[in-house]
Protein backbone atom coordinates (compact mmCIF):
# COMPACT_ATOMS: atom_id res chain seq x y z
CA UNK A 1 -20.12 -26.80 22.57
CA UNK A 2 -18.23 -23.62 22.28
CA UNK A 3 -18.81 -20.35 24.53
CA UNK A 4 -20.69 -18.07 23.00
CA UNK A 5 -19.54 -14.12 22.18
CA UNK A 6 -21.99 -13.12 25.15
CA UNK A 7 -19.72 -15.80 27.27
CA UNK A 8 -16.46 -14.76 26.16
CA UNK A 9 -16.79 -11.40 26.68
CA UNK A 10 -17.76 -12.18 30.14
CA UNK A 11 -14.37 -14.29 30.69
CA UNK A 12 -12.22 -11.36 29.55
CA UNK A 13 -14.38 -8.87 31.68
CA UNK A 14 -14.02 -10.83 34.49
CA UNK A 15 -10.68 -11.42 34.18
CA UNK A 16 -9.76 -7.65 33.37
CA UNK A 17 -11.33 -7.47 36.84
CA UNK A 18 -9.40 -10.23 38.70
CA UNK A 19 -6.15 -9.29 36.96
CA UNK A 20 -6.40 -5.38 37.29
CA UNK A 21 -6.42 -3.83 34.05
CA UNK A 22 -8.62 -0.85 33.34
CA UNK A 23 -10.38 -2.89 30.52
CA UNK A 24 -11.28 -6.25 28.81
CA UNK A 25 -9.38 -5.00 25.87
CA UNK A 26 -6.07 -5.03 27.24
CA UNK A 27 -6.03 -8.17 26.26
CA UNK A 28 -5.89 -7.85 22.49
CA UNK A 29 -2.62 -6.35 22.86
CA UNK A 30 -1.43 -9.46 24.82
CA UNK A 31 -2.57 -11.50 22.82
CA UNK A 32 -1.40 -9.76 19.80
CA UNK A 33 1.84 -9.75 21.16
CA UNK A 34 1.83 -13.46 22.20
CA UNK A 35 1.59 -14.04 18.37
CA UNK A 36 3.68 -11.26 17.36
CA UNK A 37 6.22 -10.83 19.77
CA UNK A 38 5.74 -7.11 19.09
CA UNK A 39 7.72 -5.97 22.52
CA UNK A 40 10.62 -7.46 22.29
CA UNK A 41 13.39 -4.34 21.87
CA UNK A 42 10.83 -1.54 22.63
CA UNK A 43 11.75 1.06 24.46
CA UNK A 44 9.76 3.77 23.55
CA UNK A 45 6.42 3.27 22.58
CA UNK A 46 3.25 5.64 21.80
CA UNK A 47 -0.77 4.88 22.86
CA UNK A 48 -3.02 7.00 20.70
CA UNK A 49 -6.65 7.11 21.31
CA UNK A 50 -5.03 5.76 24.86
CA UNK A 51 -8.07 6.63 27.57
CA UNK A 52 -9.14 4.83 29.51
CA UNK A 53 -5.58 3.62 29.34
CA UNK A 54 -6.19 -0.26 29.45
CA UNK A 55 -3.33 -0.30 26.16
CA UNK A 56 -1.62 2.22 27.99
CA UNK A 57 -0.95 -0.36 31.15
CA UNK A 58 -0.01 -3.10 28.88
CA UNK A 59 2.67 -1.22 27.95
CA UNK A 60 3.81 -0.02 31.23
CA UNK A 61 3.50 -3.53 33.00
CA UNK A 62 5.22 -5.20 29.22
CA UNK A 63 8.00 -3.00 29.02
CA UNK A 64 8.61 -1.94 32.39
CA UNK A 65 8.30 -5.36 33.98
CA UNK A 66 11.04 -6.61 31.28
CA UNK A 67 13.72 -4.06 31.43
CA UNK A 68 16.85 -3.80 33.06
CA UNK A 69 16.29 -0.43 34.08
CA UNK A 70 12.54 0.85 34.02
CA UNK A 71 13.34 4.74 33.39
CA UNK A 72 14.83 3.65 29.85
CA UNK A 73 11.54 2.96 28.89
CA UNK A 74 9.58 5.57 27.43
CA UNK A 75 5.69 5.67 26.67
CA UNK A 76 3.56 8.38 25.73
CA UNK A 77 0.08 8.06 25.69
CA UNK A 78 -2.22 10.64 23.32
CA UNK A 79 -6.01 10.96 23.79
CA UNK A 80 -8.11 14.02 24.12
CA UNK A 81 -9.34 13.35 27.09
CA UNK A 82 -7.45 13.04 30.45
CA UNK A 83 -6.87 9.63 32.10
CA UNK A 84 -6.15 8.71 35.25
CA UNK A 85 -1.91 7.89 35.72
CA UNK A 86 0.09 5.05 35.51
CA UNK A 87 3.99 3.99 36.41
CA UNK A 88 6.04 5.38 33.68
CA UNK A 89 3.42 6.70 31.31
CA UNK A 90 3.41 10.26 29.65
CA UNK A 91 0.22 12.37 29.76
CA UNK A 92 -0.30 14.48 26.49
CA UNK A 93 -3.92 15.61 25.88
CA UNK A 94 -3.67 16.59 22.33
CA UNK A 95 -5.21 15.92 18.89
CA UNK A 96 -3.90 13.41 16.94
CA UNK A 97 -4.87 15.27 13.78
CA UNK A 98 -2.19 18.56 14.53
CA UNK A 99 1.74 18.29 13.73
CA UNK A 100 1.93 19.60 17.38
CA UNK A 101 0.86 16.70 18.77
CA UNK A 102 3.62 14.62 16.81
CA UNK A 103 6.07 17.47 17.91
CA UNK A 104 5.30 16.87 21.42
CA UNK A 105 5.83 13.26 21.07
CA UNK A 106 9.14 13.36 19.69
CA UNK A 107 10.20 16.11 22.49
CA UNK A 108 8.69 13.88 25.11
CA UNK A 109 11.63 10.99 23.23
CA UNK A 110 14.03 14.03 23.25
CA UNK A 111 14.45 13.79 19.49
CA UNK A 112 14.13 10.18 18.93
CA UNK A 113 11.50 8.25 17.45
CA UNK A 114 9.17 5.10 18.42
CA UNK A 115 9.70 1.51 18.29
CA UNK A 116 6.37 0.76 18.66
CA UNK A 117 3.16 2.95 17.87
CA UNK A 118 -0.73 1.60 18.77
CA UNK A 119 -3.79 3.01 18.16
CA UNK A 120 -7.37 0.43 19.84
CA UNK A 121 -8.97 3.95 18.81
CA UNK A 122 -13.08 3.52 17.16
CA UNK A 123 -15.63 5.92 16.56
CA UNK A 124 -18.88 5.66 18.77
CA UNK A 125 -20.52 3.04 16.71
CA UNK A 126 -24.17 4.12 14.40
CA UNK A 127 -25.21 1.04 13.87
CA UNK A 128 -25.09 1.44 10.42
CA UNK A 129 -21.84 -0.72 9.08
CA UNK A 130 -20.90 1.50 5.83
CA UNK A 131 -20.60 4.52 7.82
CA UNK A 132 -18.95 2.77 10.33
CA UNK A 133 -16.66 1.53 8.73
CA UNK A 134 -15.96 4.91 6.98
CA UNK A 135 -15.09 7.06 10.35
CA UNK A 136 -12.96 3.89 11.49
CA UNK A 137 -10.99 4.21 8.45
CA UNK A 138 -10.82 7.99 8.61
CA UNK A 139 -9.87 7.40 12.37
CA UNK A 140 -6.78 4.97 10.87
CA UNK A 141 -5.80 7.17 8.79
CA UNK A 142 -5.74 9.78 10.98
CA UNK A 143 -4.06 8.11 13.31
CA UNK A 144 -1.26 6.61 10.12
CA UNK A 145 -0.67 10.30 9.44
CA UNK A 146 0.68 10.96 12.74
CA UNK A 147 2.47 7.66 12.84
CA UNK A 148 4.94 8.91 9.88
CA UNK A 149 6.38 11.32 11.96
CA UNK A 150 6.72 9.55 15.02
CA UNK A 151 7.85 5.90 14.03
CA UNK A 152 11.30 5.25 13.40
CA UNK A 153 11.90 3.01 10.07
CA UNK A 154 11.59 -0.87 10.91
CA UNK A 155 9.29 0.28 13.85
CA UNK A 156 5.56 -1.59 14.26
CA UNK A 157 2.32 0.11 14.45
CA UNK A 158 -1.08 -1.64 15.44
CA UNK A 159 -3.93 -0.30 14.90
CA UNK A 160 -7.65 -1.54 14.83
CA UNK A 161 -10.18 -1.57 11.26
CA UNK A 162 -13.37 -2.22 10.65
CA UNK A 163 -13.26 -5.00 7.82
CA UNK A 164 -16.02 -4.23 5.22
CA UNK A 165 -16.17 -4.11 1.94
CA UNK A 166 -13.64 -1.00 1.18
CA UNK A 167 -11.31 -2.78 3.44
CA UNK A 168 -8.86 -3.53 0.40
CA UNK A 169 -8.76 0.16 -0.03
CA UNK A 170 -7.39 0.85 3.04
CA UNK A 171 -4.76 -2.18 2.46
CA UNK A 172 -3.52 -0.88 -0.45
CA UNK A 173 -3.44 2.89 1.23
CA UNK A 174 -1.31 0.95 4.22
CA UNK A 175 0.89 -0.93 1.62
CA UNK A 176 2.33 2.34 0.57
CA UNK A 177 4.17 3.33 3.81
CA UNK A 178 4.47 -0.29 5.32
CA UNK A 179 6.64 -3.51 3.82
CA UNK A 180 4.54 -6.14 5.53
CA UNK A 181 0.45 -5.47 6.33
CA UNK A 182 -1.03 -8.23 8.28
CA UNK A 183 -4.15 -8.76 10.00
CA UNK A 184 -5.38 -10.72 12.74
CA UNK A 185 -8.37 -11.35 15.42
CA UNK A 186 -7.15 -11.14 18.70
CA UNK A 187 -9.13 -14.29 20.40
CA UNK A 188 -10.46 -11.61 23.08
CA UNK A 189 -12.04 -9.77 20.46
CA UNK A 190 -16.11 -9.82 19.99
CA UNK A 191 -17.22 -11.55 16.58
CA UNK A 192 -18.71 -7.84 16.06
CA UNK A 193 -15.69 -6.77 16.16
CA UNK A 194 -13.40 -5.23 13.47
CA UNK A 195 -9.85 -6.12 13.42
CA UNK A 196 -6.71 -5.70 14.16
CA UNK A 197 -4.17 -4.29 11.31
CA UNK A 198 -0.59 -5.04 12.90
CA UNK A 199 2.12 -3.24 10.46
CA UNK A 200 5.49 -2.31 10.70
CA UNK A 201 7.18 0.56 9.10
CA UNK A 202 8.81 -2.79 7.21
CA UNK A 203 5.67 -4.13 8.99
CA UNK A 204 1.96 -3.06 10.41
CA UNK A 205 -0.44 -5.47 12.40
CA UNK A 206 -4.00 -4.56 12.12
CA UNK A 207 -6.24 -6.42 14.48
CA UNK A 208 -9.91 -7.12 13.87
């Protein structure tokens, strides 16, 4: 008989624990990237929504752990709220809403832009799946607009959704600025649980 959600959110707690990341959802990215090999090249890479960091640290350990040199990676991470640090990471309280913010970003690249922008951002939840499902998508969007000026062309952005019944709305909407759209459920994520889109400038990953 298979685990149930209760049980498999326990694993990846527990784990998260054992293996020191800041929370169970670091693994979506890992296990986004096992299927999407969405590191390989990166060396400068944006978090937004980033506290409590957990996405952050994937990124630090990923790209870090697998360069050459360590200082020519690069990773900001953008949340309104301050965090506590890690190796390598980039600090910028900001809105993800104002130009500034993108500004900063860019500065903190010297010029350059990303290889790789994600976003495991979500509104505190209602309870109530249509409105949900609406602030996620504003969230997204939110977070897209940003992701135009900071993502070079071929780069990949991730970024989670709520899949309801608008959701091919928002595909379309995604569809104009990215070649390839694709979605997928990270197997850490809670059957609750929205998804992931995963594109890229020629391709974005959403995960649900």
């Amino acid at each position: 008989m298979g685990r149930s959600s209760k049980d498999k959110r326990d694993v990846y707690y527990r784990l998260a624990k054992e293996e020191g990341w800041r929370a169970r959802s670091a693994f979506k990215l890992l296990q986004i990237n096992e299927e999407f090999d969405i590191f390989t090249g990166v060396t400068k890479a944006v978090d937004l929504c980033a506290a409590p960091g957990s996405w952050s640290q994937v990124l630090s350990r990923k790209l870090r752990g697998n360069a050459q040199n360590p200082d020519n990676v690069k990773i900001v991470a953008v949340d309104l709220q301050a965090m506590a640090p890690l190796p390598g990471v980039i600090q910028l309280q900001g809105d993800i809403t104002e130009i500034t913010t993108a500004q900063k970003i860019i500065g903190h690249f010297e010029g350059e832009k990303a290889d790789l922008v994600v976003c495991d951002g979500a509104p505190d939840v209602t309870g109530l799946h249509d409105i949900d499902e609406y602030i996620q998508a504003e969230l997204l969007l939110s977070a897209l607009n940003i992701t135009t000026h900071v993502l070079k062309t071929g780069g990949t952005y991730i970024a989670k959704i709520f899949r309801g019944k608008d959701v091919t709305l928002l595909y379309a909407q995604l569809k104009l600025f990215f070649e390839h759209v694709t979605v997928a459920k990270p197997r850490s994520s809670r059957n609750s649980s929205i998804g992931t889109v995963y594109p890229r400038w020629s391709r974005f990953h959403c995960f649900v």
